[in-house]
Every structure is written in C-alpha cells, then in structure tokens.
Protein backbone atom coordinates (compact mmCIF):
# COMPACT_ATOMS: atom_id res chain seq x y z
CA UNK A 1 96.03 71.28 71.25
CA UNK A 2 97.21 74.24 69.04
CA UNK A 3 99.26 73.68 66.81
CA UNK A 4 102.99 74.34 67.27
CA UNK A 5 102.52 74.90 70.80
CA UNK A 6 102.34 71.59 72.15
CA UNK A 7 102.64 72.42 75.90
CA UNK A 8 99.34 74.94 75.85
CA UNK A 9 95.82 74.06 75.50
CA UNK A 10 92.63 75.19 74.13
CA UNK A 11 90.62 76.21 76.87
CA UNK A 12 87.44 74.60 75.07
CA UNK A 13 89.40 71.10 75.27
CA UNK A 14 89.58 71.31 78.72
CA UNK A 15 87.46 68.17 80.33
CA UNK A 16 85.35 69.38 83.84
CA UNK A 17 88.08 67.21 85.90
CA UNK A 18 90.56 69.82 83.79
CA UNK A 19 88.78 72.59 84.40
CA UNK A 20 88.25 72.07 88.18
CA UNK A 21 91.96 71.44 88.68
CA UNK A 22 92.98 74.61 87.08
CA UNK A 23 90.49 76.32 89.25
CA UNK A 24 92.58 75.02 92.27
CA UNK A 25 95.89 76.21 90.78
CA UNK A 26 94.66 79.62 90.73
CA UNK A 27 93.10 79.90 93.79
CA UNK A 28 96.70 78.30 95.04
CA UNK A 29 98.43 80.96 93.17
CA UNK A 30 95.91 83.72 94.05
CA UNK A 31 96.54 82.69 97.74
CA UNK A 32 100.22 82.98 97.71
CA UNK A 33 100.33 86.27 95.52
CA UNK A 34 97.53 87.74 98.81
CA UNK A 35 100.23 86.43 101.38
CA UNK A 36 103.23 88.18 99.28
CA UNK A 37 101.51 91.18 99.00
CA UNK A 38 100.90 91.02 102.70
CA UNK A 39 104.36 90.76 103.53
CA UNK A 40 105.71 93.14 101.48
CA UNK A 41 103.36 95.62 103.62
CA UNK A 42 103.15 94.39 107.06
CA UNK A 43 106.21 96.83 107.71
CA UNK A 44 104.92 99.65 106.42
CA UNK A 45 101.49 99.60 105.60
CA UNK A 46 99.63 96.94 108.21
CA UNK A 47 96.23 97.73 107.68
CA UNK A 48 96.30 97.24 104.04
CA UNK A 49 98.36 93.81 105.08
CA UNK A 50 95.56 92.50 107.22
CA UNK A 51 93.17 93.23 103.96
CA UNK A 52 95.22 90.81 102.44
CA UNK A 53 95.72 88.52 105.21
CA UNK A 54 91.95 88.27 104.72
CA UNK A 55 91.84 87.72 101.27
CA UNK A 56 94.16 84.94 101.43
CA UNK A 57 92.27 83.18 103.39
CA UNK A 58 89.19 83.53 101.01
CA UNK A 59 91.32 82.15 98.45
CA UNK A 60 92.44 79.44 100.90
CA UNK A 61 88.82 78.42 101.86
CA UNK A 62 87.82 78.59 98.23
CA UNK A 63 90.26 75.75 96.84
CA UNK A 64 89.30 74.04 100.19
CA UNK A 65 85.72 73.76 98.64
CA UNK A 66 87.13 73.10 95.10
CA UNK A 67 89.14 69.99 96.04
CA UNK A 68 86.14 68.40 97.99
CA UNK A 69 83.89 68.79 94.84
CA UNK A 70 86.89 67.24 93.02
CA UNK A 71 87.29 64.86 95.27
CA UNK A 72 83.56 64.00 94.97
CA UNK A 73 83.17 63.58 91.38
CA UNK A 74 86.59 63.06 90.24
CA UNK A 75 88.25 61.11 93.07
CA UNK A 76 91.44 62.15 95.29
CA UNK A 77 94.33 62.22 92.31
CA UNK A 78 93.88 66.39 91.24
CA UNK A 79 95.44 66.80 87.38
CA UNK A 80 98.67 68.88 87.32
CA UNK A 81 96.88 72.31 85.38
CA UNK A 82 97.98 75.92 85.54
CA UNK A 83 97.36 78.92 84.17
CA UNK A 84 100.57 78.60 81.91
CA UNK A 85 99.35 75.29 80.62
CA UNK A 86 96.04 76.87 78.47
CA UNK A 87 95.61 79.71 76.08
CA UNK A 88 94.15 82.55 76.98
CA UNK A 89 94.11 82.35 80.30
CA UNK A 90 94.46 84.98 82.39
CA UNK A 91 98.24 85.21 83.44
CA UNK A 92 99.58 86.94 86.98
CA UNK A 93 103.05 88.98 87.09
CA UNK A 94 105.86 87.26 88.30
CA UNK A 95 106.95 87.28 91.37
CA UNK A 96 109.80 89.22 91.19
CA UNK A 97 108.14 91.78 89.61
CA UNK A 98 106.17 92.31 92.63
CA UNK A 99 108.98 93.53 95.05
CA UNK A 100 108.92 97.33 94.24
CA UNK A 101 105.43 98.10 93.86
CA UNK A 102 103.42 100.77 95.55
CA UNK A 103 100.96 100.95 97.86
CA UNK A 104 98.65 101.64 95.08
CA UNK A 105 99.47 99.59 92.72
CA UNK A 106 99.40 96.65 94.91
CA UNK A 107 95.59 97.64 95.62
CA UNK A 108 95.00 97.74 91.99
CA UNK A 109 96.65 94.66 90.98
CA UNK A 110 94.51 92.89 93.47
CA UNK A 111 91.64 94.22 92.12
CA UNK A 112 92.39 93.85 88.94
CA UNK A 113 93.23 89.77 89.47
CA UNK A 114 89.39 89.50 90.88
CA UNK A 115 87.95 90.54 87.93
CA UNK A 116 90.13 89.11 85.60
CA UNK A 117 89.07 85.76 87.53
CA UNK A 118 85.57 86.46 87.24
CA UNK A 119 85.55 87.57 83.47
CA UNK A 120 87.42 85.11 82.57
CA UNK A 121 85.03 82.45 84.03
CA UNK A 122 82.04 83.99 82.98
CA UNK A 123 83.00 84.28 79.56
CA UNK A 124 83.96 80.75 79.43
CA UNK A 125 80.44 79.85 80.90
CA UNK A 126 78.80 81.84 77.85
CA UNK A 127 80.25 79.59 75.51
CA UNK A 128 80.69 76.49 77.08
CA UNK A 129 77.90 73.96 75.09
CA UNK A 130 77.74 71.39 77.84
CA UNK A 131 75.48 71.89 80.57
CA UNK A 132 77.03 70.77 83.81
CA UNK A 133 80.10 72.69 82.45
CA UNK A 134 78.35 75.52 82.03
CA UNK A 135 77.26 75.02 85.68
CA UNK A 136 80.55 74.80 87.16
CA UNK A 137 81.99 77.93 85.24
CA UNK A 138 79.47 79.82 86.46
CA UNK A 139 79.60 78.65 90.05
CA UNK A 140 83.19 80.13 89.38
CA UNK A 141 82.45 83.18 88.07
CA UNK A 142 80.16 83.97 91.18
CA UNK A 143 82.69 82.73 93.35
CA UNK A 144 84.92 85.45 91.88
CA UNK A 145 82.60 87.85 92.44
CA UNK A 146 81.99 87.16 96.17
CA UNK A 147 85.75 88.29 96.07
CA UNK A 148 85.54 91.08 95.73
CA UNK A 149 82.51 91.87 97.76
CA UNK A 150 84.53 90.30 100.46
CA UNK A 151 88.06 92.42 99.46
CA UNK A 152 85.48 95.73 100.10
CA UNK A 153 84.15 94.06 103.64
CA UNK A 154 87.75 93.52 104.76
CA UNK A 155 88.53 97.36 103.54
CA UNK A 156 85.86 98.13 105.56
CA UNK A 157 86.53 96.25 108.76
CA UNK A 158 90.69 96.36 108.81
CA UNK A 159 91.36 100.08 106.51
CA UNK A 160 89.27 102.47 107.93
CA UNK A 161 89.59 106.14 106.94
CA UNK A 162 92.30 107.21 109.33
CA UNK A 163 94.13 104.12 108.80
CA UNK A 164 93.52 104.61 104.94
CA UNK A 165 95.08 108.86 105.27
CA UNK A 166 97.87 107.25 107.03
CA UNK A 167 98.97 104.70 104.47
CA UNK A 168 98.33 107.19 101.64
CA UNK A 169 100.58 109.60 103.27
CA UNK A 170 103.50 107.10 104.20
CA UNK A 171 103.45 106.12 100.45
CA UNK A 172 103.46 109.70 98.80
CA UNK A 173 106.41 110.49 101.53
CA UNK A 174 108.15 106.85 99.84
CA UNK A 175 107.75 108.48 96.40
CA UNK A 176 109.01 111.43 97.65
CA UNK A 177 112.04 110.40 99.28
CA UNK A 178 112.63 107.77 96.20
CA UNK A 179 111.82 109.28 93.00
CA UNK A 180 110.42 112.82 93.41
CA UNK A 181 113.58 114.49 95.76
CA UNK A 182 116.83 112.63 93.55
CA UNK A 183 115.20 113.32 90.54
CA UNK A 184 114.54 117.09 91.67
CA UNK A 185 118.24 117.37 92.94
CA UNK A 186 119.59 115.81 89.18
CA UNK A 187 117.33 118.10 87.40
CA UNK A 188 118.71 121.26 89.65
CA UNK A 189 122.58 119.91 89.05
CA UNK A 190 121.96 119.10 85.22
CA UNK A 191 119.92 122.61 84.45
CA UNK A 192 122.02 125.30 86.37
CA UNK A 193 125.17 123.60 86.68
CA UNK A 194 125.92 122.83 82.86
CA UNK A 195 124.87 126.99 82.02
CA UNK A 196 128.16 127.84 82.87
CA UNK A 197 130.31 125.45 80.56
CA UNK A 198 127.52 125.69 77.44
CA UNK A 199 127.18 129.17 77.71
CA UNK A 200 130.78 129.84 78.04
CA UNK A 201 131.56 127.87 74.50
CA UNK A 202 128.45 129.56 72.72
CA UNK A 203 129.95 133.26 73.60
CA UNK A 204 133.62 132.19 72.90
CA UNK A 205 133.03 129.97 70.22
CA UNK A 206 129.70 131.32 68.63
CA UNK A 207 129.97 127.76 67.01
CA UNK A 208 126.70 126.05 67.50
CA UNK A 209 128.16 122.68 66.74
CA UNK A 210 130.98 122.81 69.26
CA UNK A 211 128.96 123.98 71.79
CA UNK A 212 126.63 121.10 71.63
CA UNK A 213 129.22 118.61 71.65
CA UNK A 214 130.01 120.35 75.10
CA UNK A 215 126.83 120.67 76.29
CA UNK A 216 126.18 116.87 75.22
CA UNK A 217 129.40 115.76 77.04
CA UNK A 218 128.87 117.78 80.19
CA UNK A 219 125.04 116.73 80.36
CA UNK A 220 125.60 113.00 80.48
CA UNK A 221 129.05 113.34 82.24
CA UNK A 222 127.27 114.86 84.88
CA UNK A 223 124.33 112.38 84.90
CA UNK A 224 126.33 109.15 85.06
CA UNK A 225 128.02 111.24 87.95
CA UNK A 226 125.52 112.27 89.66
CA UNK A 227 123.73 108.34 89.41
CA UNK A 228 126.68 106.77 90.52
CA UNK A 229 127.07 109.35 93.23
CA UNK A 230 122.85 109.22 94.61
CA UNK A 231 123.19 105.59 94.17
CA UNK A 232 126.81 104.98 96.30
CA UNK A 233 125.76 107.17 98.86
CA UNK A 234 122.97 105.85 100.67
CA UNK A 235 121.85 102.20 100.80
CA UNK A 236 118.49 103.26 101.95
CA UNK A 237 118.42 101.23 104.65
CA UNK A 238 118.50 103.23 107.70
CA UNK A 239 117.24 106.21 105.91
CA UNK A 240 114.13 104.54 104.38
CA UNK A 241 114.91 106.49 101.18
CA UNK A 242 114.34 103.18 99.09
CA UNK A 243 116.28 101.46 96.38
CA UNK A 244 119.34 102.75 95.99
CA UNK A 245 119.55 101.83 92.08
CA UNK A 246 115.52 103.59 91.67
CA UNK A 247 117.45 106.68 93.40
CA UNK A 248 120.93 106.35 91.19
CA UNK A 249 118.60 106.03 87.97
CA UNK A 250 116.13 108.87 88.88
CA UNK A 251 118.81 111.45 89.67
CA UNK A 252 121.07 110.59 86.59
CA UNK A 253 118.51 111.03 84.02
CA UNK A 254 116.98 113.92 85.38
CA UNK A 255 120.82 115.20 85.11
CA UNK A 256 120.95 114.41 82.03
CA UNK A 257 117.67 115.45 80.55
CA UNK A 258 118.01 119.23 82.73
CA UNK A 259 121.35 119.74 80.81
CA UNK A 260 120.28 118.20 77.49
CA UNK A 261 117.48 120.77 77.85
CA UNK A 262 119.83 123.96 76.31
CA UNK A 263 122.53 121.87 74.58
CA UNK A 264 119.96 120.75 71.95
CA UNK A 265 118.78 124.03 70.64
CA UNK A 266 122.65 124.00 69.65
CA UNK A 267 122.00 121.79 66.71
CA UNK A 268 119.99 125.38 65.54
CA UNK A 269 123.05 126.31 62.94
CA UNK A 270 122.02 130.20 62.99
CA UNK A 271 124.22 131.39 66.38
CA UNK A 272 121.20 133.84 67.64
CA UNK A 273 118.82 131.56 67.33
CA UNK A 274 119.92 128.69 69.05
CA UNK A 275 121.01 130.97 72.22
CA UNK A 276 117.64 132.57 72.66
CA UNK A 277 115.86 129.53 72.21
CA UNK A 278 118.35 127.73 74.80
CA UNK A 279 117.61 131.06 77.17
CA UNK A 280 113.58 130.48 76.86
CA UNK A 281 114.37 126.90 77.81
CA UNK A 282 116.52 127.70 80.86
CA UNK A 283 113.65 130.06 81.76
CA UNK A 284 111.43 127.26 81.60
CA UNK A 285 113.36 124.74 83.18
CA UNK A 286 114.43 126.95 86.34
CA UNK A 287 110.14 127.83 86.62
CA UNK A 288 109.38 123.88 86.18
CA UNK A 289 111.66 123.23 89.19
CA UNK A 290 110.17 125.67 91.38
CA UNK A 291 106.78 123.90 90.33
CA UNK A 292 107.80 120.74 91.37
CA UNK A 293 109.63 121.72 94.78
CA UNK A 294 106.14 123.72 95.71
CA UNK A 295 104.25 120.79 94.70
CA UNK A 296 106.40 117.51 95.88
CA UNK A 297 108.11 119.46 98.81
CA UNK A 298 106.30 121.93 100.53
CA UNK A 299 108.36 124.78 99.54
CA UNK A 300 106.40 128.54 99.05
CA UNK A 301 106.50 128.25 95.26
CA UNK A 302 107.47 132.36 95.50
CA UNK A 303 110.41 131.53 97.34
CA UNK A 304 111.36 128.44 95.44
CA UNK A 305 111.76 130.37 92.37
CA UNK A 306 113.71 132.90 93.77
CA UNK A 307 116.14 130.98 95.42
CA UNK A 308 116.32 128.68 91.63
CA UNK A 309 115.66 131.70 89.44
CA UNK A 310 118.63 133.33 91.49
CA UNK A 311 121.47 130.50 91.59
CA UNK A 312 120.19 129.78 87.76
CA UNK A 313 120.84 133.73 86.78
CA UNK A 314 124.52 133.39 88.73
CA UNK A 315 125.45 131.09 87.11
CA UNK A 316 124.29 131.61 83.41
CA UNK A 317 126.07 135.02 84.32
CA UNK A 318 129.12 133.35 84.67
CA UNK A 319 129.00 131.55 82.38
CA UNK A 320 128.68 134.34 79.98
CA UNK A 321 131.30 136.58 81.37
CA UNK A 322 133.72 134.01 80.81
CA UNK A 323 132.92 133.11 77.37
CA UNK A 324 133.13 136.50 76.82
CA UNK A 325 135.93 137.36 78.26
C-alpha cells in the first residue's frame, strides 16, 4: 500500500490473480469506451463506427480469454480491480468528457489507449522479478499489440479512402459550422463595429484613459451580447450547427477579443501614439479576417478583403467624423 492513500496500490504488490483481474477490468472498460465511441459516430461518421464496432469486439474476445485463464488457475470468483484501484496505471477520460469530441480526436484517443495498454504492460514485464509473472505481462503486452494491428485491418476493411475523404470532410464542415463561422461573425461584430464608438471618444476626448474605458465596455458588452444572442438563436438541432453553448462561447470571445484589439493600445498615455498603433491593429485585424474567411469559407481572399477592408474603413470613418465633429 502507499502510504496515505489507502484505497490505491503499488502495482509491484499486485499478486498474478490481481493482476489478471485488472487485466479484465480494462479490457471491460476498453470495450465499453469502443462501443461509446461507436455510437457517438454511427450518425455521422459510420465507417469510422464499424472500426470501432470491430474493436470492441477484440476487446470483448480478449477478456473472454482472460477470464478462462482465470478461471483455470484462479477459480470462478474474479477480484474486484480497476484501473483506479493501483498507482500508476494508465487512466481513461471520463465519460462525459467524451461527448464533444471530433472525429479526430476520437481516432487518436483510441490509438493512444492501445499503446498506453501495451507500454504499460511491457514495462511492468521488464521489472517484474517473478517468472510466471513476467510471463503473463508479457502475454499482455503482445496482446496489446495485436490491437492495434487489428484497429489498422479494420481501417482497412470498413474506412477505405473514399469513405475516409468523406468523414474528413463532414468533420471540417462540423468545425466550420461550430467554431470557425460564430467565431468569424464575433470577430467581424467586435473589430468593425466597436471603431465607431472608440474612435469617436479618442477624437472628442483625445483622453486615452476614457477612451479605453469605452472601448473596454463596448468590447465585452458586445461579446456577452453577441454569446447570448449565437447561443439563443439556434439549438443546433435541425441545423446541425452543433452545441449551442460551443457556438455562444466562440462568438462572444471572438467579440470580445476583435474589440479589445484597439481599446488596449489606449492604455498608451501619449494621444498619437495610442491611435496609430490602434489604426495598425485595425489594419491587421480587418486583413486577418479576410484570411480566415478565404481559408475556413471559400471566399476569393481579394474579394473578402474588400468587402471587410470596405465596411471596416466606413465605419472607422464614422466614427471619426463624429468624434470630430
């Protein structure tokens, strides 16, 4: 035991009954996380699903092997072990975390739990001291690797290259429609529409502090807006836009962080040199979202700064001419 964490165990104090029960846990657990995973992309993504489908069953077959050696050199009663229950181990993500992951990141995380499995296993073998212990980790460890080799044969047999293309596609158009096109539309909102009321304050003020106390109230007014707003608007459910808080929380930073983008030069006491610095800024703020509309959205990057570079100009205009004024 270690000492003053009673309910976890060294995993060198393990006995081989110990060890061969918490072998069964994870491939239990493994099992179930395959099956989630398939679930969560039978909808969506069913070639990648049936990978899993497969894999599950791998896991399935492999505990079904586990509990007959148990039940040969240990008897029928299997000791109540898991991951949680020894040191070191390797741990899986909760459930619940699982819900909102990509395509991508599903893939990896599967990957990454076979060679966790196996590393873990064959480390443990190095340094186990007694023979048939030694034995069984390694059994294990090659066991882990045959996962894998069997995750690629599935990839091979149920996500061939068109199926692959298609997937890919379906999830960049999901990060599109979830992150990528509410964030774009809060950075648009909080970079041209807060020129006019910063702008206005620096040329009627020409008080660098006031005008970033406006430029800080109007940036995350308009964010928490502009959330509330993305997020109340579409549940996501017919339009397959996703979350609706991912959406809310994407559009109101982005709000936020385009307006923040020329109020902060205001803390610059010297007048001049906070409002040219602020100018470059909008310059480079209006260019970064024609960048990401060319790249994210298919629009002509030429006319995508025009149309910003144009509504951005109007608008700083205005904002000028007032303050002026």
């Amino acid at each position: 035991m270690i000492p003053g964490l009673p309910s976890r165990r060294r995993f060198s104090d393990l006995s081989e009954q110990e060890i061969l029960a918490l072998a069964i846990s994870s491939e239990e657990d493994d099992a179930r996380i395959y099956r989630l995973y398939a679930e969560r992309l039978r909808a969506d993504f069913p070639a990648s699903a049936a990978v899993f489908d497969g894999m599950a069953a791998e896991e399935d077959d492999h505990r079904r092997q586990l509990i007959a050696l148990h039940r040969d050199r240990f008897g029928e009663v299997i000791p109540l072990l898991r991951r949680e229950h020894v040191a070191g181990f390797h741990a899986r993500r909760p459930v619940w975390l699982m819900e909102n992951l990509g395509l991508e990141t599903i893939r990896a995380q599967a990957a990454q739990m076979e060679r966790e499995a196996g590393a873990f296993y064959a480390r443990a073998a190095a340094h186990a001291r007694d023979a048939a212990t030694r034995a069984l980790l390694g059994d294990l460890a090659a066991a882990e690797a045959g996962h894998q080799e069997t995750a690629h044969a599935l990839e091979e047999e149920h996500l061939t290259e068109d199926a692959r293309h298609d997937e890919d596609h379906a999830a960049r158009r999901q990060f599109v429609l979830t992150y990528v096109q509410p964030g774009l539309a809060g950075l648009m909102d909080g970079s041209v529409s807060t020129l006019a009321p910063i702008f206005a304050t620096a040329f009627a003020t020409q008080d660098t502090h006031t005008t970033f106390l406006v430029g800080l109230a109007a940036s995350v007014g308009a964010g928490i807006s502009m959330g509330f707003t993305e997020a109340a608007s579409d549940d996501g459910q017919l339009s397959g836009r996703g979350s609706p808080v991912k959406r809310g929380l994407a559009t109101g930073i982005m709000t936020t962080v385009g307006g923040l983008g020329h109020a902060l030069p205001y803390l610059i006491p010297h007048f001049w040199t906070a409002t040219i610095t602020a100018i470059i800024i909008v310059f480079v703020e209006l260019w970064a979202i024609a960048w990401i509309q060319s790249r994210y959205m298919d629009t002509p990057f030429f006319r995508a700064a025009f149309q910003v570079v144009l509504g951005g100009a109007l608008v700083f205009a205005a904002g000028v001419l007032i303050g002026g004024g």
